[in-house]
PDB file of N, CA and C in Angstrom:
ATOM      1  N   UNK A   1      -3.700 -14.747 -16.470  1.00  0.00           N
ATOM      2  CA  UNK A   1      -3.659 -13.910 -15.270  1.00  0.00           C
ATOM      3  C   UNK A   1      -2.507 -14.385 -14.388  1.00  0.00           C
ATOM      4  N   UNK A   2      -1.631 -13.442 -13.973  1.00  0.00           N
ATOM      5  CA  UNK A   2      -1.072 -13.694 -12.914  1.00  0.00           C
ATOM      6  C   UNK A   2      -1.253 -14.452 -11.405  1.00  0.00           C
ATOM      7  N   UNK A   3      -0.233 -14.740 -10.681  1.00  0.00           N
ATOM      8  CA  UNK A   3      -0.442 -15.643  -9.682  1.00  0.00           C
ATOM      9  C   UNK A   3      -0.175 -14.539  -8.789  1.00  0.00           C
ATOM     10  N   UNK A   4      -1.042 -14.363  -7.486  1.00  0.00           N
ATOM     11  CA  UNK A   4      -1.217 -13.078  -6.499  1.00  0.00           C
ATOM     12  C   UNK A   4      -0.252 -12.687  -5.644  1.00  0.00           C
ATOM     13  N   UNK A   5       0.571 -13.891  -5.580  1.00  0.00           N
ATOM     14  CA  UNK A   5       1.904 -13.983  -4.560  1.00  0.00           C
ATOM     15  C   UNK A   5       2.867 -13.627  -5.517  1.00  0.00           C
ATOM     16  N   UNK A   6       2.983 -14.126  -6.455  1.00  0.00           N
ATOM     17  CA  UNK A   6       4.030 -14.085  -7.099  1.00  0.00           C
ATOM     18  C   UNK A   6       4.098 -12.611  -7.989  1.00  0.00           C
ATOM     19  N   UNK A   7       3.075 -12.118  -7.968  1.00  0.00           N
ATOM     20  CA  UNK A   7       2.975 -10.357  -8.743  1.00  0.00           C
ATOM     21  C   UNK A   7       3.079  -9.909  -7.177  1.00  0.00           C
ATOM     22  N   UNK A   8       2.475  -9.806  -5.998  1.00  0.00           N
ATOM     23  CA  UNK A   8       3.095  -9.256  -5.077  1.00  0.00           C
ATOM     24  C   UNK A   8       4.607  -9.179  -4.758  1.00  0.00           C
ATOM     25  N   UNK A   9       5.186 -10.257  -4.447  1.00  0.00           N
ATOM     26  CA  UNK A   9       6.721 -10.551  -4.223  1.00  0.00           C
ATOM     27  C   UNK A   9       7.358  -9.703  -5.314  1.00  0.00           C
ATOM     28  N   UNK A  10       6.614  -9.422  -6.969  1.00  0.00           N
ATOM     29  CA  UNK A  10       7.717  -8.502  -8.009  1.00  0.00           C
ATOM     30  C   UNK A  10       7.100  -6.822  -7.790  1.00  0.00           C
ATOM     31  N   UNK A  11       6.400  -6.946  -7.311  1.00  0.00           N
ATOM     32  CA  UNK A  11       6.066  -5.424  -7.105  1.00  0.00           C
ATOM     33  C   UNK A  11       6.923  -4.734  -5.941  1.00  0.00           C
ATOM     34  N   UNK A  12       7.185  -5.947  -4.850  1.00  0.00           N
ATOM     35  CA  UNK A  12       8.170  -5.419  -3.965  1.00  0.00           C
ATOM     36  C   UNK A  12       9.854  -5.526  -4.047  1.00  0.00           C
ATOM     37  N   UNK A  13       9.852  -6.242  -5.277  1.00  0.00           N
ATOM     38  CA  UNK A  13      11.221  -6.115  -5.522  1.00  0.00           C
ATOM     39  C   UNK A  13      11.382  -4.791  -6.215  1.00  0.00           C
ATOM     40  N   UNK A  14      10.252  -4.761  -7.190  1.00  0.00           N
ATOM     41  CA  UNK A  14      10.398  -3.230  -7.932  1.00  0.00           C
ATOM     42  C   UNK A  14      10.786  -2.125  -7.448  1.00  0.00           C
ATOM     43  N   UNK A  15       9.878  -2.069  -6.343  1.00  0.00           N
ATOM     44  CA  UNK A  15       9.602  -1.292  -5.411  1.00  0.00           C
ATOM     45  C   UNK A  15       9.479  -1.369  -4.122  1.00  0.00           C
ATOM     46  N   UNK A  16      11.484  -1.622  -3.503  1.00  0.00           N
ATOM     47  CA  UNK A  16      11.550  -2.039  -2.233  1.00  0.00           C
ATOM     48  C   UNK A  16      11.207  -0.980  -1.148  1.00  0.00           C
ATOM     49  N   UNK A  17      11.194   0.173  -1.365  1.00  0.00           N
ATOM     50  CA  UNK A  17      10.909   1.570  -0.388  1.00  0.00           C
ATOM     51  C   UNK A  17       9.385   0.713   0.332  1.00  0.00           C
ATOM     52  N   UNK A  18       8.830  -0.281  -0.455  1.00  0.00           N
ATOM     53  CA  UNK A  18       7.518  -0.954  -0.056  1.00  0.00           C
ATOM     54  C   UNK A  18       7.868  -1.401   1.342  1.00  0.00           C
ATOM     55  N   UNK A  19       8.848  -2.555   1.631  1.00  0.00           N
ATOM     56  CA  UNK A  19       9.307  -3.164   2.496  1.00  0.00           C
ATOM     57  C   UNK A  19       9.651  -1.967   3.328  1.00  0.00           C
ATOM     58  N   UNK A  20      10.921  -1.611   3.334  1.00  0.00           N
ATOM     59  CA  UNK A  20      11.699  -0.332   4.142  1.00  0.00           C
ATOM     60  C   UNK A  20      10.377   0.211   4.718  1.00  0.00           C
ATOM     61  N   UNK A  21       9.662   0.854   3.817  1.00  0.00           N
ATOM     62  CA  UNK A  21       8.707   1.571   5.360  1.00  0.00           C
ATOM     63  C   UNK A  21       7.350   1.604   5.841  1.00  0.00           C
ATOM     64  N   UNK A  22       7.961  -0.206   5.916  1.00  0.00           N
ATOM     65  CA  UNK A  22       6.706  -1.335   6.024  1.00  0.00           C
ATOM     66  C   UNK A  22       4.982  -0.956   5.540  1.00  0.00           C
ATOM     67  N   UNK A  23       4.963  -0.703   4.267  1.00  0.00           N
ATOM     68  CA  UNK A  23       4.018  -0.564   3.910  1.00  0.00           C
ATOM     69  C   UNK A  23       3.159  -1.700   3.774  1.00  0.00           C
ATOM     70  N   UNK A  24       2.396  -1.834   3.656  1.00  0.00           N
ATOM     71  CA  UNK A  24       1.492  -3.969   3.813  1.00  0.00           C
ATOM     72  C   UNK A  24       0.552  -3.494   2.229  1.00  0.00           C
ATOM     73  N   UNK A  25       1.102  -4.433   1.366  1.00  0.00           N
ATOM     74  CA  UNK A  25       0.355  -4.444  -0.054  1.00  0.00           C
ATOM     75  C   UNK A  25      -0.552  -5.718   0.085  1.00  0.00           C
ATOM     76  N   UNK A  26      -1.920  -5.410  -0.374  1.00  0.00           N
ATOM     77  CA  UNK A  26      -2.729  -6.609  -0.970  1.00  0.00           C
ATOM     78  C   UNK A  26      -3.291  -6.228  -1.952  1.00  0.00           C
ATOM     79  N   UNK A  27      -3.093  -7.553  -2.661  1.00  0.00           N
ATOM     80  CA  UNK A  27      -3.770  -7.309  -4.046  1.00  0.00           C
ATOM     81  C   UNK A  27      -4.878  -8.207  -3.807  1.00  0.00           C
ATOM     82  N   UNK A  28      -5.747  -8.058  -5.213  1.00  0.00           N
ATOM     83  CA  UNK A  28      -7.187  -8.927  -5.200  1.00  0.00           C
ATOM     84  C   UNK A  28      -7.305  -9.180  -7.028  1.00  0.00           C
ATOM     85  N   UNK A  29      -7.703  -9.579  -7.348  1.00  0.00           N
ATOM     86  CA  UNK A  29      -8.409  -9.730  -9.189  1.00  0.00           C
ATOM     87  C   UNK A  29      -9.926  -9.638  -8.656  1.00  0.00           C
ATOM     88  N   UNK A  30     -10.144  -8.441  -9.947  1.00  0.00           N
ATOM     89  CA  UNK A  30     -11.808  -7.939  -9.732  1.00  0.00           C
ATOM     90  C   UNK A  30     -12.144  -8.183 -10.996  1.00  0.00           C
ATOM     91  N   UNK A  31     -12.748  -9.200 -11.213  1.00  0.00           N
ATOM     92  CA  UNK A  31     -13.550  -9.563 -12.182  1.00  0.00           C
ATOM     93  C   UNK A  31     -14.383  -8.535 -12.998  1.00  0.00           C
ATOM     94  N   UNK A  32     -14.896  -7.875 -12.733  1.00  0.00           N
ATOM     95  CA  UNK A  32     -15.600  -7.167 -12.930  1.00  0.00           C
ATOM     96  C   UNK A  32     -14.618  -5.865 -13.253  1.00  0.00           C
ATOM     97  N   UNK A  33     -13.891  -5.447 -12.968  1.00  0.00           N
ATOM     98  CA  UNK A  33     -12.968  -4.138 -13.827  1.00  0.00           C
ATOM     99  C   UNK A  33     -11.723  -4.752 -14.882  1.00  0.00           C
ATOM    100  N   UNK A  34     -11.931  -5.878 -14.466  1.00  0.00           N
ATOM    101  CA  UNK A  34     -10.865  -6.698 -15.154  1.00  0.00           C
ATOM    102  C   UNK A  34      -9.401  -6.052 -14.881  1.00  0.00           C
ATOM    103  N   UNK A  35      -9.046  -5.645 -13.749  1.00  0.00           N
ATOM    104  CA  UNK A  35      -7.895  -5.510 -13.164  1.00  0.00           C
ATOM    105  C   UNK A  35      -7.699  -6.233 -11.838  1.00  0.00           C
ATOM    106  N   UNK A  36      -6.387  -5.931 -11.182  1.00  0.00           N
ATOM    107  CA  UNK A  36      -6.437  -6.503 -10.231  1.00  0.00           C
ATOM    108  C   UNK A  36      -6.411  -4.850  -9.150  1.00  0.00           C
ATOM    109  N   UNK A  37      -7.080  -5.034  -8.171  1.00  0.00           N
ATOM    110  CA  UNK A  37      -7.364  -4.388  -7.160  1.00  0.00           C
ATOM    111  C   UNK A  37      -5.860  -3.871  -5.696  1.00  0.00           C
ATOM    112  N   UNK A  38      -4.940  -3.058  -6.001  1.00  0.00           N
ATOM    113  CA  UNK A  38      -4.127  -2.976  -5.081  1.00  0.00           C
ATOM    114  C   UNK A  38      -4.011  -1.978  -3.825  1.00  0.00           C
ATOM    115  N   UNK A  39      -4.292  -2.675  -2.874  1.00  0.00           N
ATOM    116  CA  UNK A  39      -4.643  -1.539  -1.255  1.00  0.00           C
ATOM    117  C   UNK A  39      -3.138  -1.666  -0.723  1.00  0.00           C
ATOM    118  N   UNK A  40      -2.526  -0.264  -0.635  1.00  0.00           N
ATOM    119  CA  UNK A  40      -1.328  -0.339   0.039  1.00  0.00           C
ATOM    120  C   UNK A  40      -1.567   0.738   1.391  1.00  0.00           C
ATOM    121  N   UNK A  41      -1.270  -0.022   2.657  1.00  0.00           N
ATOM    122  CA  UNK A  41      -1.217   0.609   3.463  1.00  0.00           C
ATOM    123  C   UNK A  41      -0.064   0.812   4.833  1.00  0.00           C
ATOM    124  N   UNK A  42       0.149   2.038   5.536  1.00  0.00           N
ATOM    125  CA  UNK A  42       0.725   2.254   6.651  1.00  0.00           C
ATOM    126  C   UNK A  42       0.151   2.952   7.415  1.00  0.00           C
ATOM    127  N   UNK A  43      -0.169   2.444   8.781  1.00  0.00           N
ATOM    128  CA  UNK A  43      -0.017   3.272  10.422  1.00  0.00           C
ATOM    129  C   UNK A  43      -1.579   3.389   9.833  1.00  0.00           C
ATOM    130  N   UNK A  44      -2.584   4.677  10.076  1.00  0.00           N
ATOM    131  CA  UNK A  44      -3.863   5.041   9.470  1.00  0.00           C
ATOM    132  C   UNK A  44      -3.663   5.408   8.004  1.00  0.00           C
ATOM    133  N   UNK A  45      -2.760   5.131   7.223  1.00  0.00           N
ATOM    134  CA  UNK A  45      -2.738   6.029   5.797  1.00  0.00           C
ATOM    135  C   UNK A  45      -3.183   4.465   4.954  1.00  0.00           C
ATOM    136  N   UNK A  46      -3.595   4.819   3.991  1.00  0.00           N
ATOM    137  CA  UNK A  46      -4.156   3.870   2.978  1.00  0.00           C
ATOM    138  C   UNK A  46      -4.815   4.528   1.724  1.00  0.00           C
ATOM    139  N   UNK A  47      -4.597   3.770   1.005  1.00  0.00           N
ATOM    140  CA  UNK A  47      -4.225   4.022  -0.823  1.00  0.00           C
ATOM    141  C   UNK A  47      -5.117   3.084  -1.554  1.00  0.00           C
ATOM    142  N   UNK A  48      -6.053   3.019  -2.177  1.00  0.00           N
ATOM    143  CA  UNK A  48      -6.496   2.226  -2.991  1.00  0.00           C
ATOM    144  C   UNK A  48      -6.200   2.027  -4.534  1.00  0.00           C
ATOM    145  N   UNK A  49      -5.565   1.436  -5.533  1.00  0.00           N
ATOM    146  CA  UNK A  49      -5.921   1.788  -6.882  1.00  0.00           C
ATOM    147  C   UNK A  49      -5.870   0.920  -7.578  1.00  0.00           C
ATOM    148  N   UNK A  50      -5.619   1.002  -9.104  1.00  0.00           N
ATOM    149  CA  UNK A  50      -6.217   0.083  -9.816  1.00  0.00           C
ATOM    150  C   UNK A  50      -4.770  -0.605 -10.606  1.00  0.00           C
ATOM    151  N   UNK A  51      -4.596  -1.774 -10.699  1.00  0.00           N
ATOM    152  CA  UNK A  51      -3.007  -2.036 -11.863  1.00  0.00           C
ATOM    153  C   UNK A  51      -3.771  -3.190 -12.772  1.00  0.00           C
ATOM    154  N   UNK A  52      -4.108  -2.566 -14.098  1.00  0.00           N
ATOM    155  CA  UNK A  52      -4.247  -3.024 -15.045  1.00  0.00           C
ATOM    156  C   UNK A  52      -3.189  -4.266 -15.725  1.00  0.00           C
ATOM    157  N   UNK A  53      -4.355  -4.897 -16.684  1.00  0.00           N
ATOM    158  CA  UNK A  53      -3.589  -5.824 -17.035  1.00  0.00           C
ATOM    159  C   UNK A  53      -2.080  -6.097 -17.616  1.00  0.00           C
ATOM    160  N   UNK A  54      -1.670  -4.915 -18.524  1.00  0.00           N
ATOM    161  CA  UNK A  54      -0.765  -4.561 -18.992  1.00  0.00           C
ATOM    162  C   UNK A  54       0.228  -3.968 -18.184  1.00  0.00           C
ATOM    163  N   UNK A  55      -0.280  -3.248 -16.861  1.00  0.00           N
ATOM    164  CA  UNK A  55       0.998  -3.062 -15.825  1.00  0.00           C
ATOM    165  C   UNK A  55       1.559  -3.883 -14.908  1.00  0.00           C
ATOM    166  N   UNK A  56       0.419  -5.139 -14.876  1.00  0.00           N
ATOM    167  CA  UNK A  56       0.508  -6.289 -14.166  1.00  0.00           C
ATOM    168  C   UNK A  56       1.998  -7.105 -15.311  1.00  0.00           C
ATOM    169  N   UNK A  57       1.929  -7.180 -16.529  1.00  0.00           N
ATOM    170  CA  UNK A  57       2.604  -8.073 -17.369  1.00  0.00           C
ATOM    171  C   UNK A  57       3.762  -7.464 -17.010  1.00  0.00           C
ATOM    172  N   UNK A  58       3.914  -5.765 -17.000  1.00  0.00           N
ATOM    173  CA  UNK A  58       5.167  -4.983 -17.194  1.00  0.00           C
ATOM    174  C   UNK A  58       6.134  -5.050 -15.709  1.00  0.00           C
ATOM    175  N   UNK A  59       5.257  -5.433 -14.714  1.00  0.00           N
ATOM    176  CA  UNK A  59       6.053  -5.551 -13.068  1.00  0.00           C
ATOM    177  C   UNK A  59       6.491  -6.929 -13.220  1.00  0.00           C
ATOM    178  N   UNK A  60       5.602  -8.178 -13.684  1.00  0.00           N
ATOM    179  CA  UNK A  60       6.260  -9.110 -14.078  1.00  0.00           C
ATOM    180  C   UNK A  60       7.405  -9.451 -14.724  1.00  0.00           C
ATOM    181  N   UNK A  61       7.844  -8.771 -16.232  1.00  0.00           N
ATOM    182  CA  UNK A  61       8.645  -8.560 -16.395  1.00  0.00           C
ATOM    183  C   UNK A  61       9.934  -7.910 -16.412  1.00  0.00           C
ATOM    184  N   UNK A  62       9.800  -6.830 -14.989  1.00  0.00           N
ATOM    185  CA  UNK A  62      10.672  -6.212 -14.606  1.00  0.00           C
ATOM    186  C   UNK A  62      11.086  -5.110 -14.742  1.00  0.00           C
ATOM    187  N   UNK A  63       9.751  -4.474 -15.349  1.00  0.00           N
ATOM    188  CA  UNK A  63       9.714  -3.367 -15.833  1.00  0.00           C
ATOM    189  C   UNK A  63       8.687  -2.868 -14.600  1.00  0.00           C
ATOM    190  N   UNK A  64       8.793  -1.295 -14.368  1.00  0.00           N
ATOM    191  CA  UNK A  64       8.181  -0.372 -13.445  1.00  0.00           C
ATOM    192  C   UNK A  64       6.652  -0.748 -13.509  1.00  0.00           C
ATOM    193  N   UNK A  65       5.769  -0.511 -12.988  1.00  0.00           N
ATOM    194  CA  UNK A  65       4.683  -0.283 -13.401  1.00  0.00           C
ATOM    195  C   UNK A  65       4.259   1.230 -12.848  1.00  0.00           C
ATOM    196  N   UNK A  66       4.202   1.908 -13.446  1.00  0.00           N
ATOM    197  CA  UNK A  66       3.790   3.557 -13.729  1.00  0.00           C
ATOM    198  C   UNK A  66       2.992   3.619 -13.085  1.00  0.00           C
ATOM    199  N   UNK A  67       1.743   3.286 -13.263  1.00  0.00           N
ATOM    200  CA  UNK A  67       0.674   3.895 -12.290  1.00  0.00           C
ATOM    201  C   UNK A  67       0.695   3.464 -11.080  1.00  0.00           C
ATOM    202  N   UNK A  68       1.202   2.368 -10.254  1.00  0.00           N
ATOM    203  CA  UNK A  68       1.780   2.130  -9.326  1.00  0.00           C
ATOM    204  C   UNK A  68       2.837   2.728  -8.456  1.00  0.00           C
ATOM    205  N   UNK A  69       3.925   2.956  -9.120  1.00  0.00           N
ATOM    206  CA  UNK A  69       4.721   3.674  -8.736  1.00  0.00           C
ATOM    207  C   UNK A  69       4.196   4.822  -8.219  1.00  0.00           C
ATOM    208  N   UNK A  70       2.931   5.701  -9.132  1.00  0.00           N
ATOM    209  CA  UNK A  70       2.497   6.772  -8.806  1.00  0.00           C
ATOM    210  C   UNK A  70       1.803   6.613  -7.140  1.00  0.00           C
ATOM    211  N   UNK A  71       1.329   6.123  -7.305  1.00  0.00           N
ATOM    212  CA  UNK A  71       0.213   6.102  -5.697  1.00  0.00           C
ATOM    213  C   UNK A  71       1.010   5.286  -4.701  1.00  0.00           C
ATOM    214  N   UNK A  72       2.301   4.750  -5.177  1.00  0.00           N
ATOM    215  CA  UNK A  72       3.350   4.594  -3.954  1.00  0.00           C
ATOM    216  C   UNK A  72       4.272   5.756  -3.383  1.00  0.00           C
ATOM    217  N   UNK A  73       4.388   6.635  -4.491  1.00  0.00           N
ATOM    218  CA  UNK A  73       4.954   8.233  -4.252  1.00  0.00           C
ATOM    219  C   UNK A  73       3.941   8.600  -3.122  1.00  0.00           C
ATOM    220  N   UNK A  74       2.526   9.028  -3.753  1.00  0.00           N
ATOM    221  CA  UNK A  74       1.614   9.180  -2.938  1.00  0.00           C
ATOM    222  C   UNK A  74       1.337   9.232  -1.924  1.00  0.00           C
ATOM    223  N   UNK A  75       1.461   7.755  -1.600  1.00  0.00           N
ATOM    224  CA  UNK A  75       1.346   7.479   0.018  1.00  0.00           C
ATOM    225  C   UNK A  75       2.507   7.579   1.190  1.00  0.00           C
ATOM    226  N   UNK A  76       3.602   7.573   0.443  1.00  0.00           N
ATOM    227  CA  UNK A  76       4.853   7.934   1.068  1.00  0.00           C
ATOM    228  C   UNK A  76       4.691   9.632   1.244  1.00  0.00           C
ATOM    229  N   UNK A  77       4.505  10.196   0.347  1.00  0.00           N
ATOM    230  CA  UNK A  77       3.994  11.709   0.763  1.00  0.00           C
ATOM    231  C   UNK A  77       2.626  12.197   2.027  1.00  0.00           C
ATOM    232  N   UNK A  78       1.790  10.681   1.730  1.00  0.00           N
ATOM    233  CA  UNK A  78       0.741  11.188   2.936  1.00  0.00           C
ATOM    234  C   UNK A  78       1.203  11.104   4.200  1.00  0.00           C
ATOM    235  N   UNK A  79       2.003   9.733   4.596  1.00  0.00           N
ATOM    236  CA  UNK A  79       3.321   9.220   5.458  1.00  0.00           C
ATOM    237  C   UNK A  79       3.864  10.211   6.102  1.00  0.00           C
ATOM    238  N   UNK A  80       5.046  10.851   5.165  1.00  0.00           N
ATOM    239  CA  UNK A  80       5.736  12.142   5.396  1.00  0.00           C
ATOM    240  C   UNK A  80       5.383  12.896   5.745  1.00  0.00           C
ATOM    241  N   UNK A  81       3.743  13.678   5.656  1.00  0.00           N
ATOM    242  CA  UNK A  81       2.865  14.755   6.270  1.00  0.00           C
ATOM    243  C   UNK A  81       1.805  14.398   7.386  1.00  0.00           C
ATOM    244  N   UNK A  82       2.225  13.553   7.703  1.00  0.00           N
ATOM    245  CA  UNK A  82       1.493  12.971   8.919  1.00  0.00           C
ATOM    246  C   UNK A  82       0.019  12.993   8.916  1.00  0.00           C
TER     247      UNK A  82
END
């Protein structure tokens, strides 16, 4: 398993639009879904979802993680529509 700081810090390199419009990411490991748990939020908008083990390895290595990316579109769209 990954280290929580250190998969945070590559998720925001991945995906610097994170920083820029100060979105606040926390992650968690849920034992129990056997993923790790990622809440990204701005202002009242907030996003819950899930980054599996295998998208966890793929942000590590510097590769996108897809379903992530998706619900960062997302919330930048909820953002945008006030």
């Amino acid at each position: 398993m990954h280290d929580k700081e250190a998969l945070c810090e590559k998720i925001k390199s991945i995906y610097p639009e994170i920083g820029e419009c100060g979105i606040d990411v926390d992650l968690e490991w849920n034992d129990e879904k056997k993923a790790w748990i990622v809440d990204l939020k701005k202002d009242h908008h907030e996003l819950t979802t899930h980054l599996e083990p295998e998208d966890a390895d793929a942000c590590m290595e510097g590769r996108h993680c897809v379903s992530l990316g998706v619900q960062i579109e997302q919330l930048k769209e909820n953002i945008e529509r006030g």
